[in-house]
PDB file of N, CA and C in Angstrom:
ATOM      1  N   UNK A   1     134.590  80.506  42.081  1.00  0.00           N
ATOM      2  CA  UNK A   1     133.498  81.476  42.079  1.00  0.00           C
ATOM      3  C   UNK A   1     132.412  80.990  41.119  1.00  0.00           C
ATOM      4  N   UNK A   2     131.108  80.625  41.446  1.00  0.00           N
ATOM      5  CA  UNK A   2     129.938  80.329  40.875  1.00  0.00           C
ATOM      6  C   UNK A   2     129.409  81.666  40.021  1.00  0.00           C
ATOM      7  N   UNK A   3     129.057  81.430  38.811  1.00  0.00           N
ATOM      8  CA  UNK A   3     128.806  82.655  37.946  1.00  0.00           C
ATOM      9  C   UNK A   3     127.345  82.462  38.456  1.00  0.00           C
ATOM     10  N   UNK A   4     126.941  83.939  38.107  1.00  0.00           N
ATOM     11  CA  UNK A   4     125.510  84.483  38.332  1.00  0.00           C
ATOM     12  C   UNK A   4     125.089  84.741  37.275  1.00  0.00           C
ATOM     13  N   UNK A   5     123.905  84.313  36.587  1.00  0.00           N
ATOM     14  CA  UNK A   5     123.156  84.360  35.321  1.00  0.00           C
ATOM     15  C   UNK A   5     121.918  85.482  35.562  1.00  0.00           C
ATOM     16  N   UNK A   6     121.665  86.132  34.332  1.00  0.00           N
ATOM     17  CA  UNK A   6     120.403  86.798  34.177  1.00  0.00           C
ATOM     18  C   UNK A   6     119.806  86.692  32.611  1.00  0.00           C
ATOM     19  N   UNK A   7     119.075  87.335  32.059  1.00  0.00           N
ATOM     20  CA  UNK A   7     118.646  87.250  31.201  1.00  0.00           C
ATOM     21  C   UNK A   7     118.017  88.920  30.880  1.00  0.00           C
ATOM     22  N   UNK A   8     118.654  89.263  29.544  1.00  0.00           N
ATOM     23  CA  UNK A   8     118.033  90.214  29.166  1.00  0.00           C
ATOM     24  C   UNK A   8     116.493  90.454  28.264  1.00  0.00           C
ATOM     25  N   UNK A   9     116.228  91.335  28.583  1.00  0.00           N
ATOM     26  CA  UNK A   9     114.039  91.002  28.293  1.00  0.00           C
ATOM     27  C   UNK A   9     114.357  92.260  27.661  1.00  0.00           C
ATOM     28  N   UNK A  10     113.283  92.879  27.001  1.00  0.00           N
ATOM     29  CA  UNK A  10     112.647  94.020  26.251  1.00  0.00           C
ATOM     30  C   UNK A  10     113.818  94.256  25.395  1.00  0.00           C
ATOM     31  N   UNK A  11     114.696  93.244  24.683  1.00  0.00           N
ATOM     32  CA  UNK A  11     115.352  93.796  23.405  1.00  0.00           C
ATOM     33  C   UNK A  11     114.475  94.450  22.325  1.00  0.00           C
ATOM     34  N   UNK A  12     113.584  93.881  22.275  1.00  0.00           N
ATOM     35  CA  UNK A  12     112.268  94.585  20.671  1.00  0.00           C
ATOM     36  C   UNK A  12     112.235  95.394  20.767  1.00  0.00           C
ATOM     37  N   UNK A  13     111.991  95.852  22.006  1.00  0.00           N
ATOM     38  CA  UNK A  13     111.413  97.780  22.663  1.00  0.00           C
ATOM     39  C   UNK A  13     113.085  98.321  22.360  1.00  0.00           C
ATOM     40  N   UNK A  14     113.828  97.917  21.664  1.00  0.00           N
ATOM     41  CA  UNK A  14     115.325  98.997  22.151  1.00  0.00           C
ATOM     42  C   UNK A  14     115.886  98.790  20.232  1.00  0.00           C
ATOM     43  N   UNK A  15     116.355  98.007  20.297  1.00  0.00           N
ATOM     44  CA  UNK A  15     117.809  97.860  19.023  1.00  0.00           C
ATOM     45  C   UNK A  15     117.446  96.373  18.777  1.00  0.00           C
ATOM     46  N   UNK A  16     116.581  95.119  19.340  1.00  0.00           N
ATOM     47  CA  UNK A  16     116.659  94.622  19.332  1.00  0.00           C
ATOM     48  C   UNK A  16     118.055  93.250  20.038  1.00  0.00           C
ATOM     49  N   UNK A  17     117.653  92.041  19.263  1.00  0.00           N
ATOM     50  CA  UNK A  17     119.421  91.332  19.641  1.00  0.00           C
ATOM     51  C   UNK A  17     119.905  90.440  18.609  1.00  0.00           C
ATOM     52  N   UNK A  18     119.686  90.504  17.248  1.00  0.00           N
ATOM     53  CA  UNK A  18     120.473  90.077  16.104  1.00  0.00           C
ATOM     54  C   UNK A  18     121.964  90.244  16.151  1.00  0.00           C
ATOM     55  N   UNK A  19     122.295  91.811  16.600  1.00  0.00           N
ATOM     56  CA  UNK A  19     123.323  92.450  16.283  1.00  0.00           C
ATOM     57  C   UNK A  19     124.522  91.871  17.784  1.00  0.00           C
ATOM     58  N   UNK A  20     123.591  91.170  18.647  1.00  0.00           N
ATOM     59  CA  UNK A  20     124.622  90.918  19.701  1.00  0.00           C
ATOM     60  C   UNK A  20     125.295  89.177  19.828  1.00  0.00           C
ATOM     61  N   UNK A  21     126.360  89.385  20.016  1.00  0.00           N
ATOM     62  CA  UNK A  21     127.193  87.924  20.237  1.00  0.00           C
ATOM     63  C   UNK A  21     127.906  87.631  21.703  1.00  0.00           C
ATOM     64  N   UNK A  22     127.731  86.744  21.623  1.00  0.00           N
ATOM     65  CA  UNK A  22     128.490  86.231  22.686  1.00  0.00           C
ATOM     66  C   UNK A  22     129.980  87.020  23.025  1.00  0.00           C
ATOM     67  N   UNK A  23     130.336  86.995  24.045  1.00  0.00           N
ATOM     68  CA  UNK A  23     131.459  87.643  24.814  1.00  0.00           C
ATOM     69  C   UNK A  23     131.373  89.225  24.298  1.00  0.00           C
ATOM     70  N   UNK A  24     130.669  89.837  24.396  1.00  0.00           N
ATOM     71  CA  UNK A  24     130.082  91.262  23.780  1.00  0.00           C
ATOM     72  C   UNK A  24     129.305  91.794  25.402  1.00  0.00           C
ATOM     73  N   UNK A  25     130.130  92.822  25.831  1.00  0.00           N
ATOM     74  CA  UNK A  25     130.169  93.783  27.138  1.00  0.00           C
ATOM     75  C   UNK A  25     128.795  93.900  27.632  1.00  0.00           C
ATOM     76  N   UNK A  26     128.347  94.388  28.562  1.00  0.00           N
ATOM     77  CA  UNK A  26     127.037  94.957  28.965  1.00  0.00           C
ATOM     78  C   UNK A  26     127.225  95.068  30.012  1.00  0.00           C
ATOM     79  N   UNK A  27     126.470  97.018  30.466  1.00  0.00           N
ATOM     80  CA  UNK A  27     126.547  97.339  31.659  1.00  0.00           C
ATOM     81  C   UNK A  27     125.241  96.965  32.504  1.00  0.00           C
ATOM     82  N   UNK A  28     125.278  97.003  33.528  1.00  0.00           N
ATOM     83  CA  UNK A  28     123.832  96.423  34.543  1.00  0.00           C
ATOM     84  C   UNK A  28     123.742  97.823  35.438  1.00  0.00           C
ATOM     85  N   UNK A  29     122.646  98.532  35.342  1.00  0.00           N
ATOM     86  CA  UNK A  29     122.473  99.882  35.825  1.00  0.00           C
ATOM     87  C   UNK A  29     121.541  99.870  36.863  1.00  0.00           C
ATOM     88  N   UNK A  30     121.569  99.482  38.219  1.00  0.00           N
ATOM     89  CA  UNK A  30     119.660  99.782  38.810  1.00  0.00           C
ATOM     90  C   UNK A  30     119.148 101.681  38.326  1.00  0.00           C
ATOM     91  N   UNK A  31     118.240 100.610  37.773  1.00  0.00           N
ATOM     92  CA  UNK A  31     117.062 102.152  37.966  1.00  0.00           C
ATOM     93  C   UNK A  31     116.232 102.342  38.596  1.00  0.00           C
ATOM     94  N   UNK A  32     116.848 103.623  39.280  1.00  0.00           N
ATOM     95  CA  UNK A  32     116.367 104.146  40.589  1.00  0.00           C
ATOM     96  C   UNK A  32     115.152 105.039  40.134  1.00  0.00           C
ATOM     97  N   UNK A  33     115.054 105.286  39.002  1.00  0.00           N
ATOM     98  CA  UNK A  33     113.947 106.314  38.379  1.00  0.00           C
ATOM     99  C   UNK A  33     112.432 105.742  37.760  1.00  0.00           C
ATOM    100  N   UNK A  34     112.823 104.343  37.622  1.00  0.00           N
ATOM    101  CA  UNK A  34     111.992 103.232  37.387  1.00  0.00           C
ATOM    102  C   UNK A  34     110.616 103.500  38.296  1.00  0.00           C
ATOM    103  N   UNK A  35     109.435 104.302  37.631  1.00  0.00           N
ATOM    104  CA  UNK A  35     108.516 104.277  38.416  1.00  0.00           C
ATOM    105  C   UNK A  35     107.678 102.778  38.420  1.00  0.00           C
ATOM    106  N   UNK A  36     107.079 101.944  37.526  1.00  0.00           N
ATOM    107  CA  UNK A  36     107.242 100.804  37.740  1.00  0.00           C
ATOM    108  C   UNK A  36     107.461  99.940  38.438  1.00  0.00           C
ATOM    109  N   UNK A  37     108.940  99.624  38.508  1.00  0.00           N
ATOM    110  CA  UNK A  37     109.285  98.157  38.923  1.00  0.00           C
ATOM    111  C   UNK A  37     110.952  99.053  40.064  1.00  0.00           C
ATOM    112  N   UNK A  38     110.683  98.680  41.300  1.00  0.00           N
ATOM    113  CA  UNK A  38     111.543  99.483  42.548  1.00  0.00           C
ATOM    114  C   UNK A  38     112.757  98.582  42.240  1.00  0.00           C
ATOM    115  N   UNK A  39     112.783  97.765  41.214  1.00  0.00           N
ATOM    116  CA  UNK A  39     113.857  96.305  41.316  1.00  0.00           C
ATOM    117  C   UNK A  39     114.457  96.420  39.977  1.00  0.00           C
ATOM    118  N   UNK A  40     114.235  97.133  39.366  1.00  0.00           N
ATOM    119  CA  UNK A  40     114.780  97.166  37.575  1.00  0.00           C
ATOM    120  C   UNK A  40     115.660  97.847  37.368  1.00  0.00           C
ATOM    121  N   UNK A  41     116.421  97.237  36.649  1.00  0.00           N
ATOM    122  CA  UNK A  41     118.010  96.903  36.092  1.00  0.00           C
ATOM    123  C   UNK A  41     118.264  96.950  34.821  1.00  0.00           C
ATOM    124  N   UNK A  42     118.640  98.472  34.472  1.00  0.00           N
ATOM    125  CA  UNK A  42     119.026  98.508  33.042  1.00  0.00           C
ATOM    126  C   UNK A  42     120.150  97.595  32.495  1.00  0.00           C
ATOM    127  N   UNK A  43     120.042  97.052  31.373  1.00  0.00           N
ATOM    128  CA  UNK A  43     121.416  96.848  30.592  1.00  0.00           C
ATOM    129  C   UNK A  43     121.305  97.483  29.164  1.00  0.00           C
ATOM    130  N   UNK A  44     122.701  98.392  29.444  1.00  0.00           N
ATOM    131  CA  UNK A  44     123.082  99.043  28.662  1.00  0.00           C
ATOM    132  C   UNK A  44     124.307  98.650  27.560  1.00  0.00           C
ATOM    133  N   UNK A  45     124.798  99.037  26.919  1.00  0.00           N
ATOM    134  CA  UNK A  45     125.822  98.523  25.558  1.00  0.00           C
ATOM    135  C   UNK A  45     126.656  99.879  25.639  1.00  0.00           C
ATOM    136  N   UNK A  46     128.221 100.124  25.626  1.00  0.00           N
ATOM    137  CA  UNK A  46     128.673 101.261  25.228  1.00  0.00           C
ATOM    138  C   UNK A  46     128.340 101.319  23.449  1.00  0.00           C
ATOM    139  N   UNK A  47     127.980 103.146  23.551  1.00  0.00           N
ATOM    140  CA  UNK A  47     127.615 103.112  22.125  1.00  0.00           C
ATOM    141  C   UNK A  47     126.300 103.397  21.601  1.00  0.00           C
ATOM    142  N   UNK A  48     125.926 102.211  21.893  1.00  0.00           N
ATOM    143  CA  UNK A  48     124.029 102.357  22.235  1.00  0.00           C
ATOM    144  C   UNK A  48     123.377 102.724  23.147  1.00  0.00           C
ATOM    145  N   UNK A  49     123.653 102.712  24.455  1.00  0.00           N
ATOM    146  CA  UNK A  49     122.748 103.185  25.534  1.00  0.00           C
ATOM    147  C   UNK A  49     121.906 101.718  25.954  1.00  0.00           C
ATOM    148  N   UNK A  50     120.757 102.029  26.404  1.00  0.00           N
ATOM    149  CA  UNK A  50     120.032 101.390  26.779  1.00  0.00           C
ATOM    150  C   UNK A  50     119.651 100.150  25.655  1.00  0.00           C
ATOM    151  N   UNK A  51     120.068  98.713  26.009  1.00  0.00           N
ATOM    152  CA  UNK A  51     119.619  97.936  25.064  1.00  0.00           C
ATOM    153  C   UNK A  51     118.089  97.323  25.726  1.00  0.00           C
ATOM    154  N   UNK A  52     117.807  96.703  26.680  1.00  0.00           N
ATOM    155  CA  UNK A  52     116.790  96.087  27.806  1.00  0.00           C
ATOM    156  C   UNK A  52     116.929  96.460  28.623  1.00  0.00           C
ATOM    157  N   UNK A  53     116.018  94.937  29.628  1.00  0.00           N
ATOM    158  CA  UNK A  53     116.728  95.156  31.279  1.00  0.00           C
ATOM    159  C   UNK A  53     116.809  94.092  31.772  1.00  0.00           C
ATOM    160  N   UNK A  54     117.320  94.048  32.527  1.00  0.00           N
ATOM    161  CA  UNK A  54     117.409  92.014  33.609  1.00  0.00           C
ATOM    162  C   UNK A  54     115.671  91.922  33.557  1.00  0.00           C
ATOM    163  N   UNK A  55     115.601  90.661  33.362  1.00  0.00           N
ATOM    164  CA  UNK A  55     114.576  90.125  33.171  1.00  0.00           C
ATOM    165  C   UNK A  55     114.055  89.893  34.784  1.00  0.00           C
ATOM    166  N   UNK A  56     112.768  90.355  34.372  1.00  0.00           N
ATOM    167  CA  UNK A  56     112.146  89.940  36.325  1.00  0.00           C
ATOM    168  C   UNK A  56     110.772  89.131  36.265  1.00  0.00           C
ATOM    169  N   UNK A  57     110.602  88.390  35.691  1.00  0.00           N
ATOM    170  CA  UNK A  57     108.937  87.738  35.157  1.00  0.00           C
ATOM    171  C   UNK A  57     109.187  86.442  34.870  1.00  0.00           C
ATOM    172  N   UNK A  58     108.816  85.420  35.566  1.00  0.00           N
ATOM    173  CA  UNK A  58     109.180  83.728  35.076  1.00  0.00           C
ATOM    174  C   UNK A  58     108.686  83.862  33.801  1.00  0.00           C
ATOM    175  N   UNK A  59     107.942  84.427  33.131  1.00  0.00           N
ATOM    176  CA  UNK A  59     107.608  84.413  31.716  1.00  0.00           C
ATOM    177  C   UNK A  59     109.031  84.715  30.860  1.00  0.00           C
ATOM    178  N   UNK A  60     109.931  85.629  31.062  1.00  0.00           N
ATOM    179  CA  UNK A  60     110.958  86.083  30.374  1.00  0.00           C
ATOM    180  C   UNK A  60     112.395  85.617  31.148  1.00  0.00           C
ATOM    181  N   UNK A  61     112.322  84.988  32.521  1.00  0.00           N
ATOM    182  CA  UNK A  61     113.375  84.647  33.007  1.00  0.00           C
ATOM    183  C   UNK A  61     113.982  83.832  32.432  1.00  0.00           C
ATOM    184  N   UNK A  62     115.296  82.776  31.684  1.00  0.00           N
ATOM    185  CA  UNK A  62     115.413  81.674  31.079  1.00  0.00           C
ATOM    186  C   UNK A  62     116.238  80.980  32.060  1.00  0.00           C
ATOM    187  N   UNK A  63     116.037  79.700  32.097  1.00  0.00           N
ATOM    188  CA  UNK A  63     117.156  78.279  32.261  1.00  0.00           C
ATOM    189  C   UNK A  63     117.193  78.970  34.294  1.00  0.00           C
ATOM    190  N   UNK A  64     118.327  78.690  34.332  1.00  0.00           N
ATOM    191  CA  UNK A  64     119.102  79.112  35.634  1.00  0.00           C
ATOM    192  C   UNK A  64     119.205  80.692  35.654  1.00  0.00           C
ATOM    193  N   UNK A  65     118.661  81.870  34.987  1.00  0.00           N
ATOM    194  CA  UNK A  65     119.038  82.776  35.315  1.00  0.00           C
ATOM    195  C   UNK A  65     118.598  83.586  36.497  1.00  0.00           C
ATOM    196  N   UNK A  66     118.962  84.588  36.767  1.00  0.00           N
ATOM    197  CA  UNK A  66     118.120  85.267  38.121  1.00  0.00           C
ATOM    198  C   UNK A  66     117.414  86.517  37.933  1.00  0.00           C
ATOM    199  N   UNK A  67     116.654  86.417  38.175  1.00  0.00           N
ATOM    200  CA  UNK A  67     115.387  87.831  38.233  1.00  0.00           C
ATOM    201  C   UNK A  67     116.337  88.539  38.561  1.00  0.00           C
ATOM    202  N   UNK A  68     115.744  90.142  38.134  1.00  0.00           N
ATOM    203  CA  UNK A  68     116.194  91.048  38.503  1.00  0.00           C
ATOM    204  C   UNK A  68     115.933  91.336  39.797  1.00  0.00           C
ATOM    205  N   UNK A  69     114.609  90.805  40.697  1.00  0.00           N
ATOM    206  CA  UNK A  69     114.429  91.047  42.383  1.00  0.00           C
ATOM    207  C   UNK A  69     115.114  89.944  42.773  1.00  0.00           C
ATOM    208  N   UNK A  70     116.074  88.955  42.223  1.00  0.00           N
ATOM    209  CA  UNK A  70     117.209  88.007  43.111  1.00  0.00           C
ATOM    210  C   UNK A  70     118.550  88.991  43.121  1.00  0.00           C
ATOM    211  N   UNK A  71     118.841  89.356  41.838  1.00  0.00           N
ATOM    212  CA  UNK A  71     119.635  90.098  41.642  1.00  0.00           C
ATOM    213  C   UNK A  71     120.169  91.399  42.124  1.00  0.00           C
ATOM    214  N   UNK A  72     119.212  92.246  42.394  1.00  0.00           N
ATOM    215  CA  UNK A  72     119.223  93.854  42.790  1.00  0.00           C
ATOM    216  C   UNK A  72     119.803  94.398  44.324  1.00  0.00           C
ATOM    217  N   UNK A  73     119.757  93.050  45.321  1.00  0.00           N
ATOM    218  CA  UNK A  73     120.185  93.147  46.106  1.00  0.00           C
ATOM    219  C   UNK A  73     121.586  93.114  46.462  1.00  0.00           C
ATOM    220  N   UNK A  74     122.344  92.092  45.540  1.00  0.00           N
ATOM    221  CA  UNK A  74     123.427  91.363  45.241  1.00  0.00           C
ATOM    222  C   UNK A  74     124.362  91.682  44.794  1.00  0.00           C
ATOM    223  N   UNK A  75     123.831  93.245  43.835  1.00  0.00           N
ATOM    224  CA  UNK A  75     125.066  93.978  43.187  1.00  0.00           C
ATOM    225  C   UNK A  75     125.109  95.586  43.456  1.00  0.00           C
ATOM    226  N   UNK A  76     126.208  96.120  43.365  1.00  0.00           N
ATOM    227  CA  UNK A  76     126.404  97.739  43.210  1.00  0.00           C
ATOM    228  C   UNK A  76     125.446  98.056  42.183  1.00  0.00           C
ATOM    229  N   UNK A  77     125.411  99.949  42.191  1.00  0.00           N
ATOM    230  CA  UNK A  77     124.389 100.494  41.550  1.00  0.00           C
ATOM    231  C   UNK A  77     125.170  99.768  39.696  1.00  0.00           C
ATOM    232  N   UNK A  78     125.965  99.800  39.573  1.00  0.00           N
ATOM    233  CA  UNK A  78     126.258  99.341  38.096  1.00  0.00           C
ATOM    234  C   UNK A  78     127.428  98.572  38.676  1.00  0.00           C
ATOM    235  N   UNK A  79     126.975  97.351  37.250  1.00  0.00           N
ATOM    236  CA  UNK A  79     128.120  95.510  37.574  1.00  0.00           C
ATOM    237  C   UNK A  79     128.328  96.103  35.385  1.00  0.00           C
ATOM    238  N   UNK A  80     129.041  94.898  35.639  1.00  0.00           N
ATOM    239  CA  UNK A  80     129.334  94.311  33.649  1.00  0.00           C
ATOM    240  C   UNK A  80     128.982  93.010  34.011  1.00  0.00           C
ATOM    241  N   UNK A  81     128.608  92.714  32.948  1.00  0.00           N
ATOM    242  CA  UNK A  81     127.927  91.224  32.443  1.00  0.00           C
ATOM    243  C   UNK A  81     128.569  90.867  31.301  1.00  0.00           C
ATOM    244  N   UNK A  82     128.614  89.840  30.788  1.00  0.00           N
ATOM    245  CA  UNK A  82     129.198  88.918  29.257  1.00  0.00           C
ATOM    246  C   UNK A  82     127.840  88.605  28.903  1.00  0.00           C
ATOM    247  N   UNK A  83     127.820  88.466  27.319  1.00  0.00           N
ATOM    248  CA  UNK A  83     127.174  87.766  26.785  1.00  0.00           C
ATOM    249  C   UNK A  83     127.133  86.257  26.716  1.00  0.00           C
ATOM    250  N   UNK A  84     126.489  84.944  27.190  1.00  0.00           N
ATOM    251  CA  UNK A  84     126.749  83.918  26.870  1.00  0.00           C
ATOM    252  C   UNK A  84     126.352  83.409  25.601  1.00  0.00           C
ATOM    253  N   UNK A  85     124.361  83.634  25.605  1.00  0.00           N
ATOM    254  CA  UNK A  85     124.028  83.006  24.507  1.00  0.00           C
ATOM    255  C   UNK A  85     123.158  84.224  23.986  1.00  0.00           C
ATOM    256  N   UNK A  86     122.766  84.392  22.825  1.00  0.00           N
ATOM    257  CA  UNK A  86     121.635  84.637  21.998  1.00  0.00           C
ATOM    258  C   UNK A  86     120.474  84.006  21.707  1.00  0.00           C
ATOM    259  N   UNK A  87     119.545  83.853  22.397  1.00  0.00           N
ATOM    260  CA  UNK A  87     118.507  82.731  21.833  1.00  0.00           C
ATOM    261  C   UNK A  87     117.325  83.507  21.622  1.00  0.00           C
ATOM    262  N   UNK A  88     116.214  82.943  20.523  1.00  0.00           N
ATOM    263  CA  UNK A  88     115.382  83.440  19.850  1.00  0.00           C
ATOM    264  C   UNK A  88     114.213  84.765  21.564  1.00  0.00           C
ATOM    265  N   UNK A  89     114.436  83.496  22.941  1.00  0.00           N
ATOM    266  CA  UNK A  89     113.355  84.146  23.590  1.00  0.00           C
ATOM    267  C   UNK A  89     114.004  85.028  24.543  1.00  0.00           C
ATOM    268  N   UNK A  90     115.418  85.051  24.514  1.00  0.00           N
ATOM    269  CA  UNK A  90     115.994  86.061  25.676  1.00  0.00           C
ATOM    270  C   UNK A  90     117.797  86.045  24.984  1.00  0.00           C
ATOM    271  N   UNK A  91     118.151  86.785  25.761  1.00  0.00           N
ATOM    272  CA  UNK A  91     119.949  86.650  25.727  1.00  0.00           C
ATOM    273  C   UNK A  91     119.885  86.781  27.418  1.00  0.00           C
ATOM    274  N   UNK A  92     121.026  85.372  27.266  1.00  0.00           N
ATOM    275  CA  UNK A  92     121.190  84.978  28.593  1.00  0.00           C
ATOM    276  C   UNK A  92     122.626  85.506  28.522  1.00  0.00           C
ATOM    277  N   UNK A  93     123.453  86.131  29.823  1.00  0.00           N
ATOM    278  CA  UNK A  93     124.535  86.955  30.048  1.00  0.00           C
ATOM    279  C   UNK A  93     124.563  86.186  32.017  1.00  0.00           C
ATOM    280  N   UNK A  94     126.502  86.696  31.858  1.00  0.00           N
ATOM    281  CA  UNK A  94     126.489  86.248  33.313  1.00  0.00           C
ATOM    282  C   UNK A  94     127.183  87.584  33.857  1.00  0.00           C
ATOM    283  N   UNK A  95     127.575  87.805  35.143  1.00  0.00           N
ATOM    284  CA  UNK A  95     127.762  89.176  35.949  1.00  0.00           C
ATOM    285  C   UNK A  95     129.331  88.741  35.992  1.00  0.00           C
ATOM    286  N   UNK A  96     129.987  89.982  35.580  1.00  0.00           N
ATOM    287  CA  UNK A  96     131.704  89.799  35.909  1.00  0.00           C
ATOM    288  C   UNK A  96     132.045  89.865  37.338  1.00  0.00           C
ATOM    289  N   UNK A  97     131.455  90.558  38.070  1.00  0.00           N
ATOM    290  CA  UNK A  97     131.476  90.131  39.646  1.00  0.00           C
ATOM    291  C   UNK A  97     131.741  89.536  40.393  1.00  0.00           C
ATOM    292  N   UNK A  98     132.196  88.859  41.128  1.00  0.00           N
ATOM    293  CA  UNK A  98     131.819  88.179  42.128  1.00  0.00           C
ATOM    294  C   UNK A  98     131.127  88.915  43.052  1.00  0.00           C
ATOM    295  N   UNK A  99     129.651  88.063  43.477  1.00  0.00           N
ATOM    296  CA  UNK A  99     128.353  88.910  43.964  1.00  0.00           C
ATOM    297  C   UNK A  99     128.223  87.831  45.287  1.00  0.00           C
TER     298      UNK A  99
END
C-alpha cells in the first residue's frame, strides 16, 4: 500500500506546530460548512480541536504531498493521519487509510 501525503497549512491561525512530533495522531475532517473552499479538510488533534487544514495552494503544498482538492475525493467524511515531519514551512503527515 503506497502512503498518501498531505501537508498541514494555517498552524499560526490555531496552536501553532512547535508542540507537535512526529508519530502524534490527527484527525482529517471535510468541512462541509467551509463557506470558502467546497474542498477543505480540517485537521484536528484530540484535546485541542482544530489545529489547521490539508493544505490546498502550491504555495503551502510541500514535497509529494496532496492538496486537499486531490485528496477530498479519496477519503470518508473523517480519515487519521500520522505525523511524519515538522518543518519550519508546513507539517507534512500521511493518511492511515488505505485510499
Amino acid at each position: 500500500m503506497e502512503k498518501k501525503y498531505f501537508t498541514i497549512a494555517g498552524t499560526n491561525h490555531h496552536f501553532g506546530s512547535e508542540f507537535m512530533k512526529p508519530s502524534m495522531q490527527v484527525t482529517l475532517t471535510k468541512d462541509l460548512e467551509n463557506e470558502y473552499d467546497k474542498e477543505a479538510i480540517k485537521v484536528e488533534m484530540n484535546g485541542l480541536g482544530l489545529v489547521g487544514y490539508v493544505a490546498n495552494s502550491t504555495y503551502t503544498v510541500l514535497g509529494e504531498s496532496m492538496s486537499a482538492g486531490r485528496l477530498y475525493d479519496k477519503i470518508s467524511d473523517t480519515v487519521t493521519g500520522t505525523i511524519l515531519y515538522v518543518l519550519p514551512q508546513g507539517v507534512i503527515c500521511y493518511v492511515n487509510e488505505a485510499i
